[in-house]
Structure formats: structure tokens, C-alpha cells
C-alpha atoms as a PDB file:
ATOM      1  CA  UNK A   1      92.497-114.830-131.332  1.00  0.00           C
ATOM      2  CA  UNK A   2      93.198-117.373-128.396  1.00  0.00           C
ATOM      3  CA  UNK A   3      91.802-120.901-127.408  1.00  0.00           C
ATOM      4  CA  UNK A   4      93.605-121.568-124.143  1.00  0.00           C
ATOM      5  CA  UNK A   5      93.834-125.069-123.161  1.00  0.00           C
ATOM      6  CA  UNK A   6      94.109-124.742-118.856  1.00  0.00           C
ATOM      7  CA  UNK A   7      93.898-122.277-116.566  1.00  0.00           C
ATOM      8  CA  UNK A   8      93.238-122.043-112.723  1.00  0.00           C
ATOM      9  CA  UNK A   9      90.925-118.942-112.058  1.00  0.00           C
ATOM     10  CA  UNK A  10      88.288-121.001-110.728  1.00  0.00           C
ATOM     11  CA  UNK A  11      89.821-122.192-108.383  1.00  0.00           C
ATOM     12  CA  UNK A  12      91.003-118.941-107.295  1.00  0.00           C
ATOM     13  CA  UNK A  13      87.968-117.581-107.263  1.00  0.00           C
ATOM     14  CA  UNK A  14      86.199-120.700-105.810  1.00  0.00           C
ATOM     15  CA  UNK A  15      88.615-120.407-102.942  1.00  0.00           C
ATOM     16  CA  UNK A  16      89.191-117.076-102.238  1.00  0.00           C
ATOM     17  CA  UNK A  17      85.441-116.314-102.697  1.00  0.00           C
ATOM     18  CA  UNK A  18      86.053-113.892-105.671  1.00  0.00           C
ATOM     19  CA  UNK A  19      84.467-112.833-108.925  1.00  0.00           C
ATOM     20  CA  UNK A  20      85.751-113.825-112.594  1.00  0.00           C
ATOM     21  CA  UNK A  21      84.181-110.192-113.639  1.00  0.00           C
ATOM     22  CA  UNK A  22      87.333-108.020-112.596  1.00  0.00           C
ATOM     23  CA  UNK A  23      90.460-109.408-110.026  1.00  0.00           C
ATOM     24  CA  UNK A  24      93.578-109.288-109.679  1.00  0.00           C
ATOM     25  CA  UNK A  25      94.402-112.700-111.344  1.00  0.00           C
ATOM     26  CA  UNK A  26      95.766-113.170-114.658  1.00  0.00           C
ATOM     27  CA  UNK A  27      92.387-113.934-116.004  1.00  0.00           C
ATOM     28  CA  UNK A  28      89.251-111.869-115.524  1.00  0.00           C
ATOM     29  CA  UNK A  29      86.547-111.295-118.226  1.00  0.00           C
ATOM     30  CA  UNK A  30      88.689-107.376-119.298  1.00  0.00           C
ATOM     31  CA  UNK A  31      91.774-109.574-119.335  1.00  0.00           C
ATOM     32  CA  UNK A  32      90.225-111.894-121.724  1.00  0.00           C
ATOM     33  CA  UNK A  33      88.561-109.322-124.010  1.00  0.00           C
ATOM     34  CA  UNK A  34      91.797-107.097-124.317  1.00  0.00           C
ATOM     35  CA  UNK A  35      93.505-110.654-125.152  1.00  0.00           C
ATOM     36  CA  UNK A  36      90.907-111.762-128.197  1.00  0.00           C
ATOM     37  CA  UNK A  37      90.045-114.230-126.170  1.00  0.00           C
ATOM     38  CA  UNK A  38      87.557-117.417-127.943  1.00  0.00           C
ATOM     39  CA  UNK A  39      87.576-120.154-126.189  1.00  0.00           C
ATOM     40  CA  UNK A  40      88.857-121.218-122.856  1.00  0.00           C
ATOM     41  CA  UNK A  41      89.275-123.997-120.732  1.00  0.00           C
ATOM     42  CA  UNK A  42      88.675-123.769-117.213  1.00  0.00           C
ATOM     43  CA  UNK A  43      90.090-126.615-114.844  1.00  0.00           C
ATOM     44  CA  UNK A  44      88.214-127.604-111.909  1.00  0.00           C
ATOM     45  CA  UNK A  45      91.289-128.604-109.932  1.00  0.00           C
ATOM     46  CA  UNK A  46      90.674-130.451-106.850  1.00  0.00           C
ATOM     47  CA  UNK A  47      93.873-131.405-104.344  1.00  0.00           C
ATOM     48  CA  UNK A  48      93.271-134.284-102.827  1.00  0.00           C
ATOM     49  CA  UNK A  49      95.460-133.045 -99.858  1.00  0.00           C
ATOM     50  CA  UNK A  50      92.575-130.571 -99.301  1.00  0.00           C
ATOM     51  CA  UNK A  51      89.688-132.447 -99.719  1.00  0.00           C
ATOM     52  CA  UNK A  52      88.038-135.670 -98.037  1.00  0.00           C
ATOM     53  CA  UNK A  53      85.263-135.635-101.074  1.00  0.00           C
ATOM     54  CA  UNK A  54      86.757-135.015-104.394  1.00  0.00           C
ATOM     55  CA  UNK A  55      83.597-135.692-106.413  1.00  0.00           C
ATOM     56  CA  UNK A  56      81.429-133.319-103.943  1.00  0.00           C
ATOM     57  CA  UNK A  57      84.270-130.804-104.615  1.00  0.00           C
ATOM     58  CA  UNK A  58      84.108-131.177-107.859  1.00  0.00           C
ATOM     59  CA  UNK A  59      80.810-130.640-108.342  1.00  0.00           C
ATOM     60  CA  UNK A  60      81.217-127.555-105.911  1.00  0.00           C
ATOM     61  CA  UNK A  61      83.705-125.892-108.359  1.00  0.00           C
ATOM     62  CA  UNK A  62      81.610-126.674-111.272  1.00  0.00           C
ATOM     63  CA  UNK A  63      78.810-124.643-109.407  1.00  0.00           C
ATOM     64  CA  UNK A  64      80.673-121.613-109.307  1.00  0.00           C
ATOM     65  CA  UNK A  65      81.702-121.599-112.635  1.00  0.00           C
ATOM     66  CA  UNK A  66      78.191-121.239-113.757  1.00  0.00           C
ATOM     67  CA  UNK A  67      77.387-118.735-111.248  1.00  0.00           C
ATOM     68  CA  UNK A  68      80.010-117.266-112.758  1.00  0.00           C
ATOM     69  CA  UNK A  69      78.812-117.449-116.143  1.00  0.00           C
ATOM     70  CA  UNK A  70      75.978-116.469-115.301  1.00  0.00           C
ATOM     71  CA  UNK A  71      77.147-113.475-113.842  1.00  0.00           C
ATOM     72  CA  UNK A  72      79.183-112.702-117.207  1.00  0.00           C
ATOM     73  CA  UNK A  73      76.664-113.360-119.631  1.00  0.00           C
ATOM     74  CA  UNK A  74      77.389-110.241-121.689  1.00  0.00           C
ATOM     75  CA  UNK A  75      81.064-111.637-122.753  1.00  0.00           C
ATOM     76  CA  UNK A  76      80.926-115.177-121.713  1.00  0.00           C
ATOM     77  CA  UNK A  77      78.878-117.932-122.219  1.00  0.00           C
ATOM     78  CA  UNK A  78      79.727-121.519-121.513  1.00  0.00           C
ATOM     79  CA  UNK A  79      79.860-124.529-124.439  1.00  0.00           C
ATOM     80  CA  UNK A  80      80.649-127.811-125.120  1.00  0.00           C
ATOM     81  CA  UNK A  81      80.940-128.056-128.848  1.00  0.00           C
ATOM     82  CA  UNK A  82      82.930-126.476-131.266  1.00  0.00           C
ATOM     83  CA  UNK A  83      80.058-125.147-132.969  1.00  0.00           C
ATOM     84  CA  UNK A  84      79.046-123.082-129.659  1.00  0.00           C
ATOM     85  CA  UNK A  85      82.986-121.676-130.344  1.00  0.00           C
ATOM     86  CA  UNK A  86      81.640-120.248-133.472  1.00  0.00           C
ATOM     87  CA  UNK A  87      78.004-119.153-132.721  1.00  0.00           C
ATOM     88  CA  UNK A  88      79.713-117.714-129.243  1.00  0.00           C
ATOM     89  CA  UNK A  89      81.731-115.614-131.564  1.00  0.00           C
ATOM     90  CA  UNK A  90      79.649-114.841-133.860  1.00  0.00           C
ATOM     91  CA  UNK A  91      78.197-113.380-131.059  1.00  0.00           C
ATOM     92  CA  UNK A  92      81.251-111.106-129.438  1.00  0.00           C
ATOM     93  CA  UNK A  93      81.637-113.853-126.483  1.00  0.00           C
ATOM     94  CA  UNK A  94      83.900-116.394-125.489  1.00  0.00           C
ATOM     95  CA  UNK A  95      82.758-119.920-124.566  1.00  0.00           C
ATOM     96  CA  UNK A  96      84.168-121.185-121.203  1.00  0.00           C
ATOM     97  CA  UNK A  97      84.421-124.911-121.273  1.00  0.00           C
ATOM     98  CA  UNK A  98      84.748-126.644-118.629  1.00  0.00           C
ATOM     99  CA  UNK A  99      87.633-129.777-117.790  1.00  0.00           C
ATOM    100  CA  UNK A 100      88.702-131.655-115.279  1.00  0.00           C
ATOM    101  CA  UNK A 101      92.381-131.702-113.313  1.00  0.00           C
ATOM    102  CA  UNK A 102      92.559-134.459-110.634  1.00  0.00           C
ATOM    103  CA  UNK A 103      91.160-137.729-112.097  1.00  0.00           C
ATOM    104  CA  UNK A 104      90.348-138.986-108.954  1.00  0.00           C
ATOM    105  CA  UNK A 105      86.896-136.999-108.746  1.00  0.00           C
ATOM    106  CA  UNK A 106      85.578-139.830-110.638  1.00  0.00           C
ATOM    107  CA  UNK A 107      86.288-141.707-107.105  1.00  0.00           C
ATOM    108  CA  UNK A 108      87.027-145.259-108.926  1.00  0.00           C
ATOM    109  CA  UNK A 109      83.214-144.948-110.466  1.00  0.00           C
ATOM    110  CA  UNK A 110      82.850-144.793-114.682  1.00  0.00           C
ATOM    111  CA  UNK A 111      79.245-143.858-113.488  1.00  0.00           C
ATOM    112  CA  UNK A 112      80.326-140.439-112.162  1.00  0.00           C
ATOM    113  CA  UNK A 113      81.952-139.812-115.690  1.00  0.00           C
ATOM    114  CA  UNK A 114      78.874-139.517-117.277  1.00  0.00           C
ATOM    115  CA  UNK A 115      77.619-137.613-114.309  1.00  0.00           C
ATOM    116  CA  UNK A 116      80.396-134.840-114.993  1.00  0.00           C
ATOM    117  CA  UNK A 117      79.743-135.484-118.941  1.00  0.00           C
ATOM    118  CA  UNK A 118      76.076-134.279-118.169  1.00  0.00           C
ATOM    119  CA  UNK A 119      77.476-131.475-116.549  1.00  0.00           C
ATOM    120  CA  UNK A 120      79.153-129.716-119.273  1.00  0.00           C
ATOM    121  CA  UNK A 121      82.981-131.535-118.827  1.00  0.00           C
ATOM    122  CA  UNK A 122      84.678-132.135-121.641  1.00  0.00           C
ATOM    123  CA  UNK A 123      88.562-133.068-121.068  1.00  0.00           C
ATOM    124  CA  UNK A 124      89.801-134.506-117.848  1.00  0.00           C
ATOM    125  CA  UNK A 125      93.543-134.262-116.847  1.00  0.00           C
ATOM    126  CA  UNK A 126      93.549-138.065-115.689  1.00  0.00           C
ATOM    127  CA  UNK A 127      95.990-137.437-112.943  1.00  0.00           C
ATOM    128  CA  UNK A 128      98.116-134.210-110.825  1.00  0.00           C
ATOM    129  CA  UNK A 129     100.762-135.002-108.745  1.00  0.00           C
ATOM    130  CA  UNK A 130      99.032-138.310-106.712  1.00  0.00           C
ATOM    131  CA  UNK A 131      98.471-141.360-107.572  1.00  0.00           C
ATOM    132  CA  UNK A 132      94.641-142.156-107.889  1.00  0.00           C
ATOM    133  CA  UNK A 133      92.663-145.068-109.406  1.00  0.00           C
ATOM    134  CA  UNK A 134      93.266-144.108-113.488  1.00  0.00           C
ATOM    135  CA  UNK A 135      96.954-143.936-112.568  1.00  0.00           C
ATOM    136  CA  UNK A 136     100.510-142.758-111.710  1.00  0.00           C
ATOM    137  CA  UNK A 137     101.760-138.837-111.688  1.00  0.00           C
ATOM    138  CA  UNK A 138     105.276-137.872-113.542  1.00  0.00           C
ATOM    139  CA  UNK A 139     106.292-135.948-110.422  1.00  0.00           C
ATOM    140  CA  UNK A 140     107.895-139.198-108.743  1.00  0.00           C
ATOM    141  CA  UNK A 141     110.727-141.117-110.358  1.00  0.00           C
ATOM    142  CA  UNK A 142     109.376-144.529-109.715  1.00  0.00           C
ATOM    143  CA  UNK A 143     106.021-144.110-111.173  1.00  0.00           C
ATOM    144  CA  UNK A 144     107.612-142.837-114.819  1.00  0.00           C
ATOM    145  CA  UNK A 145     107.015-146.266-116.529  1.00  0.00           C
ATOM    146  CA  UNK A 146     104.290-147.175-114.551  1.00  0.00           C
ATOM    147  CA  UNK A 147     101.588-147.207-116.899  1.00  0.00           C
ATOM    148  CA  UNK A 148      97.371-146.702-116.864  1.00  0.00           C
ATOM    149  CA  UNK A 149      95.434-149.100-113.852  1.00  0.00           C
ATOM    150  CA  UNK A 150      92.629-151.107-115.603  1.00  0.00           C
ATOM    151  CA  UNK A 151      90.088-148.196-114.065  1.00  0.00           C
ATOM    152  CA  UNK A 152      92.127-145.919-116.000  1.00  0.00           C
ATOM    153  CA  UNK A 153      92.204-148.317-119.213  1.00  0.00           C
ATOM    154  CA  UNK A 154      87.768-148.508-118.754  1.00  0.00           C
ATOM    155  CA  UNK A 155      87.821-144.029-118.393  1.00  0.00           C
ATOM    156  CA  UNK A 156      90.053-144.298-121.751  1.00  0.00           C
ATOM    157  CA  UNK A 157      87.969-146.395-123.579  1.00  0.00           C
ATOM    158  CA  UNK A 158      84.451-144.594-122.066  1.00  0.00           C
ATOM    159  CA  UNK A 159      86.009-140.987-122.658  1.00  0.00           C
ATOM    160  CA  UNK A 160      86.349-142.159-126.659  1.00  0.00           C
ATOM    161  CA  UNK A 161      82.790-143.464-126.664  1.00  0.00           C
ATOM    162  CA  UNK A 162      81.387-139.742-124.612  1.00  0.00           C
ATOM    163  CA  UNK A 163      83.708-137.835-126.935  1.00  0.00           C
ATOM    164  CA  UNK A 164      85.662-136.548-124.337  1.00  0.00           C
ATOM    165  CA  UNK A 165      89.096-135.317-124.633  1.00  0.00           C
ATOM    166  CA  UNK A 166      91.859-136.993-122.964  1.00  0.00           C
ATOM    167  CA  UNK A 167      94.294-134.873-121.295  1.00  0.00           C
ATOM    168  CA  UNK A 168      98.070-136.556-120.420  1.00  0.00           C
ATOM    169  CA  UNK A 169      98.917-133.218-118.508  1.00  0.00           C
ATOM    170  CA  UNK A 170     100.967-134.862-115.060  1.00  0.00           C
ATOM    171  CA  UNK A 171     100.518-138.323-116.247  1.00  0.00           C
ATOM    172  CA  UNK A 172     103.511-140.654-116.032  1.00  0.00           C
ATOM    173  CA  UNK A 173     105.363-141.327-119.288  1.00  0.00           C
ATOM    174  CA  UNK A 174     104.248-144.810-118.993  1.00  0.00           C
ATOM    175  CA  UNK A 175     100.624-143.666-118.762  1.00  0.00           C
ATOM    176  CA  UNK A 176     101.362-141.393-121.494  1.00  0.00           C
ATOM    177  CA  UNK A 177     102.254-143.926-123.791  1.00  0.00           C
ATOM    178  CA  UNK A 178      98.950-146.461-122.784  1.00  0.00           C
ATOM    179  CA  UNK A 179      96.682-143.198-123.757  1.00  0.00           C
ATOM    180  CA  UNK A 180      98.529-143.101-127.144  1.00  0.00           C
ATOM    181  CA  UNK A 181      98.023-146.688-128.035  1.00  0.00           C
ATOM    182  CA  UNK A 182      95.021-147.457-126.732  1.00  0.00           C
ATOM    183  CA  UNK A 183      92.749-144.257-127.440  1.00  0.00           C
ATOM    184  CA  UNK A 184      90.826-144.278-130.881  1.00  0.00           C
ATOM    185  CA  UNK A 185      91.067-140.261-130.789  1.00  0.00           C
ATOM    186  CA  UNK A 186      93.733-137.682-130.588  1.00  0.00           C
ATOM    187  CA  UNK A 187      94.820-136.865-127.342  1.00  0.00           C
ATOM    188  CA  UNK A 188      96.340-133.324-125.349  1.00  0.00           C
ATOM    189  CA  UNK A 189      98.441-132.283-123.547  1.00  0.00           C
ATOM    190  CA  UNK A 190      97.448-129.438-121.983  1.00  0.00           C
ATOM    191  CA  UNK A 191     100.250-127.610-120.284  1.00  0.00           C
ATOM    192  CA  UNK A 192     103.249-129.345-121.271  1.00  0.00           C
ATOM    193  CA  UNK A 193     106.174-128.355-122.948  1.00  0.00           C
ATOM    194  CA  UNK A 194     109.671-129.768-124.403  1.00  0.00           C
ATOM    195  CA  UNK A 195     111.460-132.265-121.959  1.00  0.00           C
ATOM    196  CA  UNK A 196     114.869-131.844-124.446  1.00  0.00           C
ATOM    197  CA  UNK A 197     114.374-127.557-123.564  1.00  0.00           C
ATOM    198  CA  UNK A 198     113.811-127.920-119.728  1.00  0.00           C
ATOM    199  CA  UNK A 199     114.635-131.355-118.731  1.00  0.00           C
ATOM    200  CA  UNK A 200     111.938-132.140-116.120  1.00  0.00           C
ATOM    201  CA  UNK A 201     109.058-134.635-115.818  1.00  0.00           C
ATOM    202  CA  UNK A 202     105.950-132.313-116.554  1.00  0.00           C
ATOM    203  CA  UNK A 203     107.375-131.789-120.416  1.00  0.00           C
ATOM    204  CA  UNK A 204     107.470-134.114-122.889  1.00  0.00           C
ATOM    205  CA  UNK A 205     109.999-136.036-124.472  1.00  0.00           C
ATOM    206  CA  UNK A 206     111.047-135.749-128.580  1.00  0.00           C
ATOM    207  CA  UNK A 207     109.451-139.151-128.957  1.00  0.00           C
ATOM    208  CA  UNK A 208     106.029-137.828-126.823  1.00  0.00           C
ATOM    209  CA  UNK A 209     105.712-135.306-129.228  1.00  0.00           C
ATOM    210  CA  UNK A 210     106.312-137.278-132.515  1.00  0.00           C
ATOM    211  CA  UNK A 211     103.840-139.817-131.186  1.00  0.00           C
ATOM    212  CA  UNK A 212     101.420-136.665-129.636  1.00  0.00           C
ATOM    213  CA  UNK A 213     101.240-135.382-133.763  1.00  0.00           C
ATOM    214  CA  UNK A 214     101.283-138.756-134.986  1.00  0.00           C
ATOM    215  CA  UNK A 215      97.902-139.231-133.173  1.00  0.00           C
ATOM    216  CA  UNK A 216      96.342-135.740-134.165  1.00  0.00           C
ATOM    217  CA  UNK A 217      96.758-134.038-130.855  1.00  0.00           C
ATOM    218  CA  UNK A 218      97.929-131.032-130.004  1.00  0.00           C
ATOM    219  CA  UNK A 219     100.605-129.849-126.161  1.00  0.00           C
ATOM    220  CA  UNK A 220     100.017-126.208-125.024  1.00  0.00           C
ATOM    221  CA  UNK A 221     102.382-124.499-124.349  1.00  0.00           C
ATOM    222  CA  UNK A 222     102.792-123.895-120.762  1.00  0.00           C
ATOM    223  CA  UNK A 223     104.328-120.201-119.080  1.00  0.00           C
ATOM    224  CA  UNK A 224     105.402-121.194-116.004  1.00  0.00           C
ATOM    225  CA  UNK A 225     109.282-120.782-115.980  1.00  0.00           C
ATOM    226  CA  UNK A 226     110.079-124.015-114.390  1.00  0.00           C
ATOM    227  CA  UNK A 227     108.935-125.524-117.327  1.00  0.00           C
ATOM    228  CA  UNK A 228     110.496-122.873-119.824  1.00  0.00           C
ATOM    229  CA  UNK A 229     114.032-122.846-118.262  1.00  0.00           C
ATOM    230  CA  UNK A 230     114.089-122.876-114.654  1.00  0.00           C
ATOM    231  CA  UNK A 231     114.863-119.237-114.308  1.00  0.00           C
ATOM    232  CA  UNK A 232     113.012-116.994-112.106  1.00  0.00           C
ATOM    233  CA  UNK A 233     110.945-115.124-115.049  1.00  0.00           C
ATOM    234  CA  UNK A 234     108.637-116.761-117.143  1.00  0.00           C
ATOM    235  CA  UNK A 235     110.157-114.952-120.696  1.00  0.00           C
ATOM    236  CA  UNK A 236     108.729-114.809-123.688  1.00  0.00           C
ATOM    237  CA  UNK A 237     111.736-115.387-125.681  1.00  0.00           C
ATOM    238  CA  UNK A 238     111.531-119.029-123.753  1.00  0.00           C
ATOM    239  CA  UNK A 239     108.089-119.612-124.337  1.00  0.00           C
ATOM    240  CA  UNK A 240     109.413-118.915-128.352  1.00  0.00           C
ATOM    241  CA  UNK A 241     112.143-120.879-128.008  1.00  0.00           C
ATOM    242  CA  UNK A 242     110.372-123.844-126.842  1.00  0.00           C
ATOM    243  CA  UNK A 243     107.931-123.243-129.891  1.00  0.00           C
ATOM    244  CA  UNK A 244     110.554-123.197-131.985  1.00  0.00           C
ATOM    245  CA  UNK A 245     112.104-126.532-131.027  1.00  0.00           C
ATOM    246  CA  UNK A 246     108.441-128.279-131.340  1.00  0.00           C
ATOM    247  CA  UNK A 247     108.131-127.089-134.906  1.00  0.00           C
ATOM    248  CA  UNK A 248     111.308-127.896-135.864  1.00  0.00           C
ATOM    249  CA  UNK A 249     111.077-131.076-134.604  1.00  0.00           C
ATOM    250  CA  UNK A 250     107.578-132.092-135.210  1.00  0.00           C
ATOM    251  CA  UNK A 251     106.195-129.455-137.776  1.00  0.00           C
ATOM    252  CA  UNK A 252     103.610-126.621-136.677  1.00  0.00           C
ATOM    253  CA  UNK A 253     100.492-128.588-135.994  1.00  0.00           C
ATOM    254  CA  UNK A 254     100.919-129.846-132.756  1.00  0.00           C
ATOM    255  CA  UNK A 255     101.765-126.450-130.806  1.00  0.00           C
ATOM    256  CA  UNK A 256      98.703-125.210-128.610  1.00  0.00           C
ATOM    257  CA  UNK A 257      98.887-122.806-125.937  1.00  0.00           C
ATOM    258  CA  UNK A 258      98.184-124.051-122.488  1.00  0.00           C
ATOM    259  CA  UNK A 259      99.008-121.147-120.280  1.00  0.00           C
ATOM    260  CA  UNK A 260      98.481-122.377-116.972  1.00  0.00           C
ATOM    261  CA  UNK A 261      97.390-118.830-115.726  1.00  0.00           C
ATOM    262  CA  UNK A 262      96.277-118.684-112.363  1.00  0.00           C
ATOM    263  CA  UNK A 263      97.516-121.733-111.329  1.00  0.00           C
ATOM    264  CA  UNK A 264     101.735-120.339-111.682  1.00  0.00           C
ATOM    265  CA  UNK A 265     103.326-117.927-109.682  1.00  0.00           C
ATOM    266  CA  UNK A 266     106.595-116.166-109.998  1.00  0.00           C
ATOM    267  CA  UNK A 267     107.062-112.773-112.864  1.00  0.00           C
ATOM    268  CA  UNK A 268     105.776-113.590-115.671  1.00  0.00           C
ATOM    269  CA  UNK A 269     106.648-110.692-118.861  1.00  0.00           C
ATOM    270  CA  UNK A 270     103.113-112.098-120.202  1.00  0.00           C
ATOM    271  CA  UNK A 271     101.383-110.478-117.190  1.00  0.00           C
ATOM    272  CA  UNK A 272      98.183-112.060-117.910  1.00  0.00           C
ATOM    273  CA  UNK A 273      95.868-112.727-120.996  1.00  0.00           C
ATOM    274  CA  UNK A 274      95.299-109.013-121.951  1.00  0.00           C
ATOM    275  CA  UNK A 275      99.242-109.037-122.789  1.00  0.00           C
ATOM    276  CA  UNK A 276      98.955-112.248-125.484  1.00  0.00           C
ATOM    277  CA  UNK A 277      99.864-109.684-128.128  1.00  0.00           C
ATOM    278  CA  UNK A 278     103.424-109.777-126.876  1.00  0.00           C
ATOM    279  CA  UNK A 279     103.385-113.615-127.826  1.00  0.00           C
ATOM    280  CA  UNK A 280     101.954-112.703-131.150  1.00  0.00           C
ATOM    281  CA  UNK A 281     104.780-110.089-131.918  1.00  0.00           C
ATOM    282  CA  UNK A 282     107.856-112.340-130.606  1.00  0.00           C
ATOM    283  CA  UNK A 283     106.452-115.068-133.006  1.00  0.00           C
ATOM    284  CA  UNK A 284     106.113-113.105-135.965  1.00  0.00           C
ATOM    285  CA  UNK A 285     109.708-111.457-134.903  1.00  0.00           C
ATOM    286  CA  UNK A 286     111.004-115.111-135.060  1.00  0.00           C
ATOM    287  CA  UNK A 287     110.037-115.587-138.523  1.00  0.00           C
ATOM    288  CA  UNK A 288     106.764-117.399-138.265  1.00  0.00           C
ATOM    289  CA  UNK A 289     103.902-116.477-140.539  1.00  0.00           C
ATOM    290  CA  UNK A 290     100.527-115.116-139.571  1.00  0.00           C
ATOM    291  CA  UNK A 291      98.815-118.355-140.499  1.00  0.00           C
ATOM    292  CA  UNK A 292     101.397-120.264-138.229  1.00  0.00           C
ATOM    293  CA  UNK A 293     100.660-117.848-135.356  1.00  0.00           C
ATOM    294  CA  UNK A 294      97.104-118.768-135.531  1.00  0.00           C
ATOM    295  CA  UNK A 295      97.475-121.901-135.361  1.00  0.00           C
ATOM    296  CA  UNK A 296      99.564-121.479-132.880  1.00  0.00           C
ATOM    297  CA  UNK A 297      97.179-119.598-131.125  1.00  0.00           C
ATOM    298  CA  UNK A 298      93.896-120.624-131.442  1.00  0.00           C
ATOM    299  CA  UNK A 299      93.410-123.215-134.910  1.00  0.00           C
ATOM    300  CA  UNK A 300      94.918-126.315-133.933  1.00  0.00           C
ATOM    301  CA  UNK A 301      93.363-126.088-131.031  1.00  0.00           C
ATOM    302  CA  UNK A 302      89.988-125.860-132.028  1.00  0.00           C
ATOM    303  CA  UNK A 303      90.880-128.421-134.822  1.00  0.00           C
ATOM    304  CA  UNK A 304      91.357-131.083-132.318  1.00  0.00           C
ATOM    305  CA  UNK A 305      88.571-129.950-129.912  1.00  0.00           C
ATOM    306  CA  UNK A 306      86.374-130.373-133.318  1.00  0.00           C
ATOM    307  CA  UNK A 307      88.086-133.064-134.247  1.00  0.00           C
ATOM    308  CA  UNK A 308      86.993-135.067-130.974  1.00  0.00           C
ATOM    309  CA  UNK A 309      83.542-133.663-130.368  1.00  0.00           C
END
């Protein structure tokens, strides 16, 4: 089984006027079936290149996800708890869940977080790769200390009281380390993976990690293979390796998978979700057990997502 912590395909399909049913992305609802799929994120990502009105986008993307749903209602339903997780499967259907990547949609307003709270969001990825009112992205070298803004401080502190989770995904190392001590709950990281393994700003350092378990959270693993290695094919054997450096270092219960499907280019030997199993047989090839796998996979996950909500 799978909980997936990010992926893109809305955003494909909200901009290239698609259908999540069957495409030619990594994720469609065959892909997800074929990959034992129970739970999902699904990032409305808004670029704020590409967009005058983040919150109206937004809002827009959030619409065609449940079109979308609604259009998949015989292997899909969406859910915000982690009891709809297991009455979904129960049921032979994932639950979509929707989260937030870009922040700034919340346009410098703690009002329009309960708005998207309302509207079925759960985690928000408090920044990408701009700066925006809750803070500073890790893509630039002279934000990485710069820590949260006191906006981003008051969407900490109202995300613990909505039961939200807070994703650190993009966010500079300094704001990293304000979401770690001042956030009453575990935290994610969504899509990261091991800054000592592929030394650049989007993974996370040995003390990140120590700090990301101490706290009860959880970092998916990410297959893009900028983040694995830098090579030009996203390998399985680096997604293990990277696995395998987390658990050594920090034990097996913060390793998640974050794929980042739909929103990575480039080969990838994981094709898309229907080819998970190959994931599953490098890990058990490696030495870890079946209960490690699934935790790997899909437990610790929906430990923390329970955990939160």
C-alpha cells in the first residue's frame, strides 16, 4: 500500500484541461490502482510568476479537483481525516486529500486559512521558490538563515490550533528550524530528501532530520534525480540509497514517500505509480523487512497525518 505525500497532477490537468481518469501523466486513477494506492496528497500549486490572484487560483485548482473526484467516484473519494483513509479503504477507494504548495495564496490574510481549511486543505507547503509573506525559499543562498516573518509565525501557530499539517518542503533552513521550535505538532517534509546524499538546498541536512524525528514528523522521499544524485535518471537504487542513509542515521520512522510525480521531468525507472512495486522489491533486496517497507510506504505516514488530525 502507498500514502504519497505530493504530487502535481492537478495542476497538469488544471492546466492542460485534462482528466485524472486516464492520461499520460504519472498519476491517473489505473496508475494508482495498479500501485495499491490509499491515500494521496494532491498539491494545488500556484506560481506566482503565472498568476496576478493566487487565492482566486487557488480556489480555481481546488475546483477541479472535485470535479475530478467527482468524476472518479468509483475509486476515489476525497477526505480529510485519517478515519476517511480507513472507511475509504474499507471501501476499495483511495482518499485524495487536498494541500497547499505556494503559501502565498493565503495573500498575507489568516482569514483565508480558514477559508481553505473549510475547503477540505489540510497541509500547506508554506513557501516554493519566492519569497511571500510566511517567508523565505531555500533556492537562494541569502535567504538560508533567514527565518519565518511574524505572518508566517501567526499561520504556524493557527495551523496547530485548525490541525493542519505543516509542510517545510522549499522553506529556508532558517524557516525550517522556526517551524521546529515553535510548532506544538509534528511537522513534514514532503518531498525532501538527504542534503549529506545530494548536497543541494531542497534536502535536508543530518541535523534537519534528527530534529524532523525528534518532533514526530516524517520527509518523503522525493524521485526527482536532482535530488537523488544529480544524474540524468531518477534510479531506484538512489531513491534506496537515500533511504538507507535516513535510517541509518535517524532510525526507520521518519522515511515517507513524497514522490513529486507530475511535477518532475527527466526518465524516471519508477515510470509512474503503477510501477511502486519496483520500490517495494529494491527495499526488501536491501535487507529491509516487510514491516519496515510499510512504513516506509504508507504507516508512518498515516501515523503522523493521524497523529495531527
Amino acid at each position: 500500500m502507498l500514502f504519497d505525500l505530493h504530487c502535481d497532477t492537478i495542476l497538469r490537468i488544471y492546466g492542460d484541461q485534462t482528466q485524472f481518469r486516464k492520461n499520460d501523466y504519472h498519476i491517473d486513477s489505473e496508475k494508482m490502482i495498479k500501485g495499491d494506492s490509499i491515500a494521496q496528497f494532491f498539491a494545488m500549486f500556484v506560481d506566482l510568476e503565472k498568476t496576478k490572484n493566487p487565492y482566486d487560483t487557488c480556489n480555481e485548482m481546488i475546483d477541479c479537483f472535485e470535479y475530478e473526484i467527482r468524476e472518479n467516484e468509483h475509486m476515489i473519494k476525497a477526505g480529510t481525516t485519517s478515519i476517511d483513509i480507513e472507511e475509504n479503504y474499507r471501501s476499495d477507494k483511495v482518499t485524495g486529500i487536498i494541500t497547499i504548495e505556494e503559501g502565498a495564496v493565503l495573500e498575507g490574510d489568516i482569514t483565508n486559512l480558514n477559508h481553505f481549511y473549510d475547503r477540505g486543505v489540510r497541509s500547506i507547503t508554506l513557501t516554493w521558490n519566492y519569497e511571500n509573506e510566511i517567508g523565505y525559499p531555500n533556492c537562494k543562498e541569502t535567504y538560508m538563515d533567514k527565518g519565518l516573518k511574524p505572518f508566517g509565525l501567526e499561520v504556524i501557530k493557527k495551523m496547530n490550533e485548525l490541525n493542519m499539517l505543516i509542510d517545510v518542503s522549499h522553506l529556508s533552513d532558517g524557516g525550517f528550524w522556526d517551524c521546529i521550535n515553535h510548532s506544538v505538532k509534528p511537522i513534514i517534509a514532503s518531498h525532501s530528501n538527504a542534503r549529506t546524499m545530494q548536497n543541494v538546498s531542497r534536502n535536508l541536512t543530518d541535523d534537519m532530520i534528527l530534529a524532523l524525528r525528534d518532533k514526530g514528523g516524517v520527509m518523503g522521499m522525493n524521485f526527482c534525480s536532482f535530488f537523488l544524485d544529480g544524474s540524468e535518471i531518477s534510479k531506484v537504487s538512489s531513491i534506496v540509497d537515500h533511504i538507507r542513509y535516513i535510517y541509518d542515521l535517524a532510525g526507520i520512522d521518519v522515511i515517507a514517500i513524497g514522490s513529486d510525480f507530475d511535477g518532475i521531468g527527466g526518465t524516471l525507472e519508477i515510470e509512474d505509480m503503477s510501477k511502486i512495486y519496483l520500490l517495494t522489491e529494491a527495499l526488501l533486496e536491501d535487507g529491509f523487512t516487510e514491516e519496515e517497507v510499510d512504513k516506509i510506504l504508507y504507516k508512518n505516514a498515516l501515523r503522523v497525518y493521524s497523529t495531527v488530525l
